[in-house]
C-alpha atoms as a PDB file:
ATOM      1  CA  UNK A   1       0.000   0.000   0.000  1.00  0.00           C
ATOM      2  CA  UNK A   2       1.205   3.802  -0.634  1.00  0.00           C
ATOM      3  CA  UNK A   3       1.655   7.134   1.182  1.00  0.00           C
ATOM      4  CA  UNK A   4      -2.102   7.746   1.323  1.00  0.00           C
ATOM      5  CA  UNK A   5      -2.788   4.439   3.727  1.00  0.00           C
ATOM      6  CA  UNK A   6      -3.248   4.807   7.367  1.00  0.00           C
ATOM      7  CA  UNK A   7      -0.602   5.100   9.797  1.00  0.00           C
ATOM      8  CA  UNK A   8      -0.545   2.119  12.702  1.00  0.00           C
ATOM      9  CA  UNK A   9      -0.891   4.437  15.349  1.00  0.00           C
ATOM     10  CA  UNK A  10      -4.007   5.483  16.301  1.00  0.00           C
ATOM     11  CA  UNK A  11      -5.315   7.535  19.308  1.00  0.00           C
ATOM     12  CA  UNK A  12      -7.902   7.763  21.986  1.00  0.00           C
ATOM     13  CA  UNK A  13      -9.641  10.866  22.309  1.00  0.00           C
ATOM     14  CA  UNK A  14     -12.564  12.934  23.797  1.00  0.00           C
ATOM     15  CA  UNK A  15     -13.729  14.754  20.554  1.00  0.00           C
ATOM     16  CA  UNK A  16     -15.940  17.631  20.464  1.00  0.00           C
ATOM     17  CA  UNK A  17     -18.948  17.708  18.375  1.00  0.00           C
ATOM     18  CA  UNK A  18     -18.750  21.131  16.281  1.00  0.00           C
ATOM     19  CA  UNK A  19     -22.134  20.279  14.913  1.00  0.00           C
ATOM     20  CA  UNK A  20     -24.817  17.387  13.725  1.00  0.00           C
ATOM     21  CA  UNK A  21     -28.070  17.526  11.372  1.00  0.00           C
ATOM     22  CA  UNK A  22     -30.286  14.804   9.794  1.00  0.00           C
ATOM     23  CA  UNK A  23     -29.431  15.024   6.287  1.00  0.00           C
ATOM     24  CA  UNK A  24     -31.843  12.432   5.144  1.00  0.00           C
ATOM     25  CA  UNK A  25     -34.330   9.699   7.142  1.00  0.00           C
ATOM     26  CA  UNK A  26     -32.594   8.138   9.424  1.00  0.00           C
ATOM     27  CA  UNK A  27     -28.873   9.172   8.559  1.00  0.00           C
ATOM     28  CA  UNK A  28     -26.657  11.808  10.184  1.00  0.00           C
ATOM     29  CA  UNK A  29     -23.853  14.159   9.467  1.00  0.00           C
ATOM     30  CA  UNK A  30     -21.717  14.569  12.605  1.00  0.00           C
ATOM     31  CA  UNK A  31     -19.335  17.279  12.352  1.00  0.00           C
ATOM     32  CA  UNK A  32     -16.127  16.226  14.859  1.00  0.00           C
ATOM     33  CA  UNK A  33     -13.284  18.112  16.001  1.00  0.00           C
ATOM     34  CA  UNK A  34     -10.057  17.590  18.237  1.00  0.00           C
ATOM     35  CA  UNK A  35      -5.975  16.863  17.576  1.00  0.00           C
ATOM     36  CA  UNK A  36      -6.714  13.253  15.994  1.00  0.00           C
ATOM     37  CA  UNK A  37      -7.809  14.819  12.362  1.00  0.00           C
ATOM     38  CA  UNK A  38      -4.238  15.909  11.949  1.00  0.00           C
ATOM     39  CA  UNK A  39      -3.681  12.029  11.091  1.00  0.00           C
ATOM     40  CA  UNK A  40      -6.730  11.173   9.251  1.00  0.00           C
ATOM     41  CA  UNK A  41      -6.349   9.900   5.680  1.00  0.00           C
ATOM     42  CA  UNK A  42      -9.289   9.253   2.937  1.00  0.00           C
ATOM     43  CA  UNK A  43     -10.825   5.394   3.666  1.00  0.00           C
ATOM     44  CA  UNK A  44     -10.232   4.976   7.668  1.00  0.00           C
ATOM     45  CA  UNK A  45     -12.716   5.028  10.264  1.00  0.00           C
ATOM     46  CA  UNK A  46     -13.586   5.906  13.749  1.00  0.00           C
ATOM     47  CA  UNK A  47     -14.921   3.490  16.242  1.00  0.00           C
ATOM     48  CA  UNK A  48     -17.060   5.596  18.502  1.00  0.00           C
ATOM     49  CA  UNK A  49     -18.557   5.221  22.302  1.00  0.00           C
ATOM     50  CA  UNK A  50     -21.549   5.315  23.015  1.00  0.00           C
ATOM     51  CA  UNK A  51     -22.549   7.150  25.424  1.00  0.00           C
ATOM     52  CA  UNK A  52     -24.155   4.606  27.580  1.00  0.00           C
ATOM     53  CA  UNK A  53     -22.894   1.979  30.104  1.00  0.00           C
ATOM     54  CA  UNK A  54     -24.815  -1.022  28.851  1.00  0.00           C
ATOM     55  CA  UNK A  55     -23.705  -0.645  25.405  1.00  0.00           C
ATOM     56  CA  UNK A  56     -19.825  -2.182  25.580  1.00  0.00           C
ATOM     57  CA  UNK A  57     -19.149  -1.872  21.800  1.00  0.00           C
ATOM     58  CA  UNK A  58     -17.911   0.985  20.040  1.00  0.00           C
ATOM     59  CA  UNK A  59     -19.640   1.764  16.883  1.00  0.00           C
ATOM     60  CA  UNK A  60     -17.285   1.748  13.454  1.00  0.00           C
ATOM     61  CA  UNK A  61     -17.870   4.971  11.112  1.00  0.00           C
ATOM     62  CA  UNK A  62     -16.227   5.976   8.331  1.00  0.00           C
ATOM     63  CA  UNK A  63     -14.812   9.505   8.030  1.00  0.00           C
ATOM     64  CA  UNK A  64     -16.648  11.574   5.060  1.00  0.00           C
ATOM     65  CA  UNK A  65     -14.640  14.758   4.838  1.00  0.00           C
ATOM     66  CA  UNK A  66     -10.932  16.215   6.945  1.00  0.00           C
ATOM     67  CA  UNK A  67     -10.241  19.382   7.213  1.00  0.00           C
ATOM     68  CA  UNK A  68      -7.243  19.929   8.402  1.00  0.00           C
ATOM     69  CA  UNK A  69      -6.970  23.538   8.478  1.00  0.00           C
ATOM     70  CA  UNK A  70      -9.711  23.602  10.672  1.00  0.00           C
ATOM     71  CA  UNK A  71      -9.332  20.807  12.590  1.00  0.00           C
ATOM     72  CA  UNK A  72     -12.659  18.945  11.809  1.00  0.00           C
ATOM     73  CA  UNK A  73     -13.396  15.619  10.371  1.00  0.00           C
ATOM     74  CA  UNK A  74     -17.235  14.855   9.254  1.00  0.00           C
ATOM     75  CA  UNK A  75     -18.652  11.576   9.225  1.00  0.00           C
ATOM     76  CA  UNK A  76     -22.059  10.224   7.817  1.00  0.00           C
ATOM     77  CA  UNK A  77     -24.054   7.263   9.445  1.00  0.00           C
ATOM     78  CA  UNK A  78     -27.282   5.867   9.624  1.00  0.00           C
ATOM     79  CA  UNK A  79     -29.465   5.041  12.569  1.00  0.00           C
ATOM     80  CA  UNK A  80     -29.624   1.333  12.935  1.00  0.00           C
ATOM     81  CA  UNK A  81     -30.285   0.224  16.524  1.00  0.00           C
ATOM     82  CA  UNK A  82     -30.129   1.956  20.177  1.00  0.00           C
ATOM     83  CA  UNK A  83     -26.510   2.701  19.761  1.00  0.00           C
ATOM     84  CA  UNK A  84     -26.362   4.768  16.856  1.00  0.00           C
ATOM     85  CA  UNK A  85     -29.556   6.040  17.735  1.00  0.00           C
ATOM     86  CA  UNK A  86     -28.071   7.498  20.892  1.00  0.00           C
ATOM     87  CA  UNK A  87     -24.998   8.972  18.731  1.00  0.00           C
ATOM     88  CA  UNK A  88     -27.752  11.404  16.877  1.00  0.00           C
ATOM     89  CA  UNK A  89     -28.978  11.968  19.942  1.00  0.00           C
ATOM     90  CA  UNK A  90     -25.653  14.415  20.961  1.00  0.00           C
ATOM     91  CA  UNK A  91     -25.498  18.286  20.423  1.00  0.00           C
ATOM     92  CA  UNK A  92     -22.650  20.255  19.793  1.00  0.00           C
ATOM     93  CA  UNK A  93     -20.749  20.933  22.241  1.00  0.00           C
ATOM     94  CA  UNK A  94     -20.947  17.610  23.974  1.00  0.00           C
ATOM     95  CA  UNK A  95     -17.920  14.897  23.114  1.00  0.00           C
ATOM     96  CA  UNK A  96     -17.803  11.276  22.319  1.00  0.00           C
ATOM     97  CA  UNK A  97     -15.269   9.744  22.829  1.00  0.00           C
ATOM     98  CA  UNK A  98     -12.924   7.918  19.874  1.00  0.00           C
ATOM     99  CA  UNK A  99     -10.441   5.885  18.835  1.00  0.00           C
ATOM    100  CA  UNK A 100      -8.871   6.251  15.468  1.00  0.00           C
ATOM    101  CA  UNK A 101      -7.894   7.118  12.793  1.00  0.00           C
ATOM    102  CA  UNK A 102      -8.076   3.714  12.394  1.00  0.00           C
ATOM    103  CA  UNK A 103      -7.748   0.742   8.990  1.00  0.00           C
ATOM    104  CA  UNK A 104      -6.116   1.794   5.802  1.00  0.00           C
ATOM    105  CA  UNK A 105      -6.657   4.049   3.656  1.00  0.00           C
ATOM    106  CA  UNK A 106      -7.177   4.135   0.298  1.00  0.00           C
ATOM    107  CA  UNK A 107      -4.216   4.438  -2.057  1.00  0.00           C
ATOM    108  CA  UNK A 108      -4.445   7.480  -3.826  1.00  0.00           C
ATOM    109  CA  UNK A 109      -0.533   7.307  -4.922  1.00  0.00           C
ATOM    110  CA  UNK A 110      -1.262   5.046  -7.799  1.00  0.00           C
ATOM    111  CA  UNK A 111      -2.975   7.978  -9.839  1.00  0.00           C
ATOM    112  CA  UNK A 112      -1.414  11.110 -10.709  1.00  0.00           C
ATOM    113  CA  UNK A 113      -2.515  14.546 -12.868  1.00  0.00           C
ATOM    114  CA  UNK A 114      -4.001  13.606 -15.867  1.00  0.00           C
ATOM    115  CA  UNK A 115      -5.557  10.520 -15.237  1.00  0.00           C
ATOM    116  CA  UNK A 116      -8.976   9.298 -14.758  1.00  0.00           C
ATOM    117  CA  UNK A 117     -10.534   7.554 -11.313  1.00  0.00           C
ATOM    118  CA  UNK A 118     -13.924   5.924 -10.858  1.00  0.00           C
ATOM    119  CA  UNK A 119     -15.670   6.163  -7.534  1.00  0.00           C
ATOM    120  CA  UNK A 120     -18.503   3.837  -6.926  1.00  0.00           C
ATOM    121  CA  UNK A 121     -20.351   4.050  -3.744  1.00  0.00           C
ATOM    122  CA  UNK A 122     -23.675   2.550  -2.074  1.00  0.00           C
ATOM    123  CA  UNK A 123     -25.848   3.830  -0.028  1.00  0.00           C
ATOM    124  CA  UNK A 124     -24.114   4.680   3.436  1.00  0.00           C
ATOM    125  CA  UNK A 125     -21.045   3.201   2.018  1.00  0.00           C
ATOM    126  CA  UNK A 126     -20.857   6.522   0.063  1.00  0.00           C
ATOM    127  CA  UNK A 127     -19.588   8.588   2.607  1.00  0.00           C
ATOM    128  CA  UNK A 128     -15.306   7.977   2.175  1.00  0.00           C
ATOM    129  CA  UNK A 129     -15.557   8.765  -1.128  1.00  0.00           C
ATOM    130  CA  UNK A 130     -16.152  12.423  -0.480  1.00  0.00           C
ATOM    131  CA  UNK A 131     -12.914  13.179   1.051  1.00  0.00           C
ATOM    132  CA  UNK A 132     -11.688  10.140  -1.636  1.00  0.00           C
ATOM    133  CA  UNK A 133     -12.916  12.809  -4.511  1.00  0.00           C
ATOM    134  CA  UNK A 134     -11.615  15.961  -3.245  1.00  0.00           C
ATOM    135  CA  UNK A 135      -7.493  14.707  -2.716  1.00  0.00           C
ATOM    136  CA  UNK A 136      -7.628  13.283  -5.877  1.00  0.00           C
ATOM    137  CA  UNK A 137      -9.415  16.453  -7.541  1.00  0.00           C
ATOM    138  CA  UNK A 138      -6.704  18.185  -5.956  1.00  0.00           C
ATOM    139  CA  UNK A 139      -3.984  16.310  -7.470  1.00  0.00           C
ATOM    140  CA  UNK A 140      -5.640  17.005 -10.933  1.00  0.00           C
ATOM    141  CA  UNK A 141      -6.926  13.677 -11.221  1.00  0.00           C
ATOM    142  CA  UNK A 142     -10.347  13.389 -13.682  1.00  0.00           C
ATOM    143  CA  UNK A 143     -12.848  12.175 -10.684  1.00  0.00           C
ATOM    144  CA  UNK A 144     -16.314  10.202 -12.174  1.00  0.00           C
ATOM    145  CA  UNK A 145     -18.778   9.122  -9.028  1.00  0.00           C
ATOM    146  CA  UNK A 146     -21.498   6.574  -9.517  1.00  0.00           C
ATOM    147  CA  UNK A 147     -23.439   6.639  -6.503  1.00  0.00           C
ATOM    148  CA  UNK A 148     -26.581   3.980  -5.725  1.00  0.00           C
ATOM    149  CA  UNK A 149     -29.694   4.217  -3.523  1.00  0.00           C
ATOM    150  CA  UNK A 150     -32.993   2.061  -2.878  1.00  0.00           C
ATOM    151  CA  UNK A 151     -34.699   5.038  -3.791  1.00  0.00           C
ATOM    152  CA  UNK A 152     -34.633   8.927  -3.641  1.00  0.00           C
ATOM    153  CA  UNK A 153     -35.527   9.526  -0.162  1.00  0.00           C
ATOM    154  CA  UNK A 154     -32.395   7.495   0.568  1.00  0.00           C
ATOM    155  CA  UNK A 155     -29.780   9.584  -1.438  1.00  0.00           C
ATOM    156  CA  UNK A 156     -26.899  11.292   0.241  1.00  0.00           C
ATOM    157  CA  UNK A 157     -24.227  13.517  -0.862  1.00  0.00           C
ATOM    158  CA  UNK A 158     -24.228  13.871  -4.607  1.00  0.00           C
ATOM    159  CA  UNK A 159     -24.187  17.699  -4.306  1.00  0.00           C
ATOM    160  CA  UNK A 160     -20.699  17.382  -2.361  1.00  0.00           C
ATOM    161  CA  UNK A 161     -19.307  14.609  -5.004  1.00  0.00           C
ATOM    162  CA  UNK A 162     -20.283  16.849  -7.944  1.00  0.00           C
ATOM    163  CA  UNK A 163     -17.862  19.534  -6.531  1.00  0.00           C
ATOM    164  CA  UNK A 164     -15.235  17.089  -8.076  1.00  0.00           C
ATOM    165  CA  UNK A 165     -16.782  15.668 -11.165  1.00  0.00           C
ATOM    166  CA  UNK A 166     -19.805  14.060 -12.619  1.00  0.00           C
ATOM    167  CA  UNK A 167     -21.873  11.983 -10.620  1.00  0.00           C
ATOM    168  CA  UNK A 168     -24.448   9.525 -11.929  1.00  0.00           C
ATOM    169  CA  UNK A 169     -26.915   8.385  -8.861  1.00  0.00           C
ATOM    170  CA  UNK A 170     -29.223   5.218  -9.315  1.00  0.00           C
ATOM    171  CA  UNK A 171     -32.486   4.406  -8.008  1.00  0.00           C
ATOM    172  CA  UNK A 172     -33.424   0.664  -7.846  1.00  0.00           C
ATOM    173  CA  UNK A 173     -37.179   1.927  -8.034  1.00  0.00           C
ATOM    174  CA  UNK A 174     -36.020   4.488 -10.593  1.00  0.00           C
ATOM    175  CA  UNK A 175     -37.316   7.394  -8.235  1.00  0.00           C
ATOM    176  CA  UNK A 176     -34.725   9.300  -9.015  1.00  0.00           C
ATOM    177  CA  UNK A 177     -31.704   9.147 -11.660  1.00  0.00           C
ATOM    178  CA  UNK A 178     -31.678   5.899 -13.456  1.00  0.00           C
ATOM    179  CA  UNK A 179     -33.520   2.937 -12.323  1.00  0.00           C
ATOM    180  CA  UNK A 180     -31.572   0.356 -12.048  1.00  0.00           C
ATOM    181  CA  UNK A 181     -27.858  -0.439  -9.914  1.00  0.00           C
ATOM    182  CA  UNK A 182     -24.410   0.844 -10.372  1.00  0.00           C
ATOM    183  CA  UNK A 183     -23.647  -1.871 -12.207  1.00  0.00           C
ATOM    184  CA  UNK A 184     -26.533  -0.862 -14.894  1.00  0.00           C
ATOM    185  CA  UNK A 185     -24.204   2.462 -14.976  1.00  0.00           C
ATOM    186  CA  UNK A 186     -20.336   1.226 -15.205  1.00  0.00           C
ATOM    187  CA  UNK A 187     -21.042  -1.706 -17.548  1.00  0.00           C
ATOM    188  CA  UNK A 188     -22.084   1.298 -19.985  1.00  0.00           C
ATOM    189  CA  UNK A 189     -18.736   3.170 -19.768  1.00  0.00           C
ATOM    190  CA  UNK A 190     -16.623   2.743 -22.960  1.00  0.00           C
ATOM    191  CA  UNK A 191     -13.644   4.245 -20.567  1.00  0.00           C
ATOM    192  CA  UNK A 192     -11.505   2.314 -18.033  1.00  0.00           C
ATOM    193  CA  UNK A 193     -10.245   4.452 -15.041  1.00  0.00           C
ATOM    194  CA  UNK A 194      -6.717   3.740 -13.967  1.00  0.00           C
ATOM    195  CA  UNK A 195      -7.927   3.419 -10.734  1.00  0.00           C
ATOM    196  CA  UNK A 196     -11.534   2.419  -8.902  1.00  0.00           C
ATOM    197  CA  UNK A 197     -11.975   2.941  -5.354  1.00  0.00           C
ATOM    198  CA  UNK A 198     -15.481   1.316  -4.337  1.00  0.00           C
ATOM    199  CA  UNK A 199     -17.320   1.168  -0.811  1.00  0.00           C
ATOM    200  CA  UNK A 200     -21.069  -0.646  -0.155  1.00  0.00           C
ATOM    201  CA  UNK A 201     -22.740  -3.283   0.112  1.00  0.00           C
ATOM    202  CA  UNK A 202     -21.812  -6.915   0.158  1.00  0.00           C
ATOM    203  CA  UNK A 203     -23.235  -7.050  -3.548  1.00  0.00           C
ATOM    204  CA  UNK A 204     -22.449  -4.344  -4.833  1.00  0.00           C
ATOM    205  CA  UNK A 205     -18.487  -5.134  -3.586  1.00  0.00           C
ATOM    206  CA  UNK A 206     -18.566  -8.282  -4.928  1.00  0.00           C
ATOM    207  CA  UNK A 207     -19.817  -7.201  -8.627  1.00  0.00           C
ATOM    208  CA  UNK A 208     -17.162  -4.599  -8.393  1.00  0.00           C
ATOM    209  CA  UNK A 209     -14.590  -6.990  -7.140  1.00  0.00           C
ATOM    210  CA  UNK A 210     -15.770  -9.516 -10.258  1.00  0.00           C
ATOM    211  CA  UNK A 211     -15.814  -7.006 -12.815  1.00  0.00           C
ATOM    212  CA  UNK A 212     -12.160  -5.325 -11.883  1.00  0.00           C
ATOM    213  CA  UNK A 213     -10.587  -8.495 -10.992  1.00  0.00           C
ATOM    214  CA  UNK A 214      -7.680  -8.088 -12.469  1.00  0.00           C
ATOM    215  CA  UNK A 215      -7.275  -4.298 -12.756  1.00  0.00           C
ATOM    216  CA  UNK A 216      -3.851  -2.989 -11.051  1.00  0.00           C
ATOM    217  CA  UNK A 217      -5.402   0.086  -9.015  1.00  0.00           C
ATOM    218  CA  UNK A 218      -8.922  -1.460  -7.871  1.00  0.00           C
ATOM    219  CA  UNK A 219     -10.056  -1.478  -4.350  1.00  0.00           C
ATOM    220  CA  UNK A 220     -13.192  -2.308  -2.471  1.00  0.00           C
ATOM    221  CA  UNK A 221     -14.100  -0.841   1.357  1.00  0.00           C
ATOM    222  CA  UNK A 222     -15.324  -3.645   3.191  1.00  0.00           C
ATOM    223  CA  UNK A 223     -18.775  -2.694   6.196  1.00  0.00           C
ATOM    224  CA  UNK A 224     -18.277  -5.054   8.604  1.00  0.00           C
ATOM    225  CA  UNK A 225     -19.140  -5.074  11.889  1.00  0.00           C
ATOM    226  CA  UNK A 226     -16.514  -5.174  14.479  1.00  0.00           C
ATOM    227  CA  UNK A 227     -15.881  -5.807  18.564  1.00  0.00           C
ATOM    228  CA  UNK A 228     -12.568  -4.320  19.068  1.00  0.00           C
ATOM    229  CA  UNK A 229     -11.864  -2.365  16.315  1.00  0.00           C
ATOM    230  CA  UNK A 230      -8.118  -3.014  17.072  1.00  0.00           C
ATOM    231  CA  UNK A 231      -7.235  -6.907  15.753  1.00  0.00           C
ATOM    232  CA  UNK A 232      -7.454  -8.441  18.797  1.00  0.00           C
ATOM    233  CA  UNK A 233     -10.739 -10.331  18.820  1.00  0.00           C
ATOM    234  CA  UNK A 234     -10.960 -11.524  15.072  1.00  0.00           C
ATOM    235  CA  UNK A 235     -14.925 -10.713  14.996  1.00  0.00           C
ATOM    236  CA  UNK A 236     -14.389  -9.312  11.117  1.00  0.00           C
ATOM    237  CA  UNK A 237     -12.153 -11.514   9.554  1.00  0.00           C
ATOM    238  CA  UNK A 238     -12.622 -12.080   5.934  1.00  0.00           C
ATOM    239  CA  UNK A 239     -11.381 -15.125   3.877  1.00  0.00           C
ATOM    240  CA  UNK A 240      -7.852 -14.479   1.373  1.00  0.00           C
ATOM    241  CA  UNK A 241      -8.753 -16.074  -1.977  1.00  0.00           C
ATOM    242  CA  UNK A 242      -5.790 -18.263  -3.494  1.00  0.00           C
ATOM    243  CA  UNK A 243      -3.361 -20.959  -2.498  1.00  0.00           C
ATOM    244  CA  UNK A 244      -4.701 -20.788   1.121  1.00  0.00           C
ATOM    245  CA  UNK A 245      -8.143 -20.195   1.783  1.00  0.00           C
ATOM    246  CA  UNK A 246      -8.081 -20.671   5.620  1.00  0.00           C
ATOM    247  CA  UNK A 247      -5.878 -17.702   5.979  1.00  0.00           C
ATOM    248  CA  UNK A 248      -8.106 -14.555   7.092  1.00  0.00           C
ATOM    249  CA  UNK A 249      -7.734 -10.968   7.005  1.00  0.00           C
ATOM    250  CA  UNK A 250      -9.259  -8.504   9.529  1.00  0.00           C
ATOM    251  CA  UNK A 251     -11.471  -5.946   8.138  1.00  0.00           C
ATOM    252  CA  UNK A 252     -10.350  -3.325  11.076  1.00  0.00           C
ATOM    253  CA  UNK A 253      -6.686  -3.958  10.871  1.00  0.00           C
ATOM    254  CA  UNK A 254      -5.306  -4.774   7.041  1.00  0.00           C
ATOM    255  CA  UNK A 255      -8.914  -3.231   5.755  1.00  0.00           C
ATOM    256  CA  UNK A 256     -11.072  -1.941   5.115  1.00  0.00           C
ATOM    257  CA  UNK A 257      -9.707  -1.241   1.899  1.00  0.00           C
ATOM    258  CA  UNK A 258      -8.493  -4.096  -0.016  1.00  0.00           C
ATOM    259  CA  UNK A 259      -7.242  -4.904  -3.497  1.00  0.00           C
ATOM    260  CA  UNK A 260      -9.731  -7.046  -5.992  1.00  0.00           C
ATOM    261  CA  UNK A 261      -9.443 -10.225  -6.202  1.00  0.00           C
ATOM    262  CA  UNK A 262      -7.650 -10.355  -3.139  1.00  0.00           C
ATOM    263  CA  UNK A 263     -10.162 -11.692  -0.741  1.00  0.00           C
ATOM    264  CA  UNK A 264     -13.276 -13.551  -0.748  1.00  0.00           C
ATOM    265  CA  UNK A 265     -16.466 -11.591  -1.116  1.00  0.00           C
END
């Protein structure tokens, strides 16, 4: 892996919630500051507390945007049980405390000026790729999003995305953009980007992981959920494709991000 992936080290802290609004049903944008955004990179999460006794495991996120002029970090997550639901809960001001910058990051050192990167994201696995766009707008890379939803209620962030390039969003009711997947969108393209960089689903990973095989620069972010968060407890291993099947990965500490066809989806 590159420059751009994660350092080893990552920190504990108490950080303070700058601010945090619904920006569609159920999901949240959190708006996070304190000393630990100085080592974020595009790709890693933070595994969050929540802020209640009985609930002993942190929550994974993935960071959205870093600013590190400011000193903030924004992440995007949905509301799927009590835990999160207490996260969305908080009010700037208050702090939760986190561990991270944690996993590695994507590679962004294998494209350079001039050349062309595909983002494809789903649903809340859209997210990294915000932050993902901007560095490599900023390098002068060509950026292309295609972004999928269950339907238009459910879409998030193509207004920040199109900041660094054209975005085509998908529907699978066809309530807004094209019905149809991702896949109904990238097995149009006459174009092949020297380097993909993909986060969603468990299906929609796996088609990208089928389809880009054996590209050189291709990478999928893995959701999984975790325990620890720190390689320890081997709660979110994943299976390495190849000679030796038996050997696992875990998704917190050599992913999220992994190469295609490198592990089994």
């Amino acid at each position: 892996m590159g420059p751009n992936c994660g350092n080893r080290h990552f920190l504990k802290e108490d950080l303070t919630i700058v601010s945090q609004v619904e920006i569609a049903p159920r999901i949240f944008e959190m708006v996070l500051t304190g000393r630990m955004v100085a080592f974020m990179n595009p790709g890693q999460f933070l595994h969050l507390r929540v802020p209640d006794p009985s609930k002993l495991l942190r929550r994974p996120i993935s960071i959205s945007e870093i600013d590190k002029d400011k000193n903030q970090a924004t992440i995007v997550y949905r509301v799927e049980r009590a835990g999160t639901a207490l996260l969305s809960q908080l009010q700037a001001g208050q702090t939760v405390d986190t561990m991270g910058p944690q996993g590695n990051g994507f590679d962004l050192s294998v494209v350079s000026s001039g050349q062309k990167a595909l983002l494809i994201g789903g649903g809340i696995g859209v997210p990294p790729l915000v932050e993902t766009a901007k560095q490599l707008a900023k390098k002068g890379v060509q950026v292309v999003s295609v972004i999928g939803f269950a339907n238009k209620d459910a879409v998030i962030l193509e207004e920040k995305l199109s900041a660094y390039g054209p975005v085509y969003v998908t529907t699978d009711d066809g309530s807004y953009g094209l019905k149809g997947y991702v896949s109904t969108v990238v097995d149009e393209f006459d174009w092949t980007a020297d380097a993909i960089y993909a986060c969603g689903a468990p299906g929609m990973l796996k088609y990208v992981d089928s389809k880009f095989e054996d590209h050189p620069h291709a990478y999928v972010s893995m959701e999984s959920r975790m325990a620890c968060g720190m390689g320890a407890c081997y709660a979110c291993v994943v299976h390495v494709k190849g000679e030796d099947e038996a050997k696992n990965k875990r998704v917190c500490e050599e992913g999220p991000v992994f190469e295609t066809g490198s592990i089994i989806l």
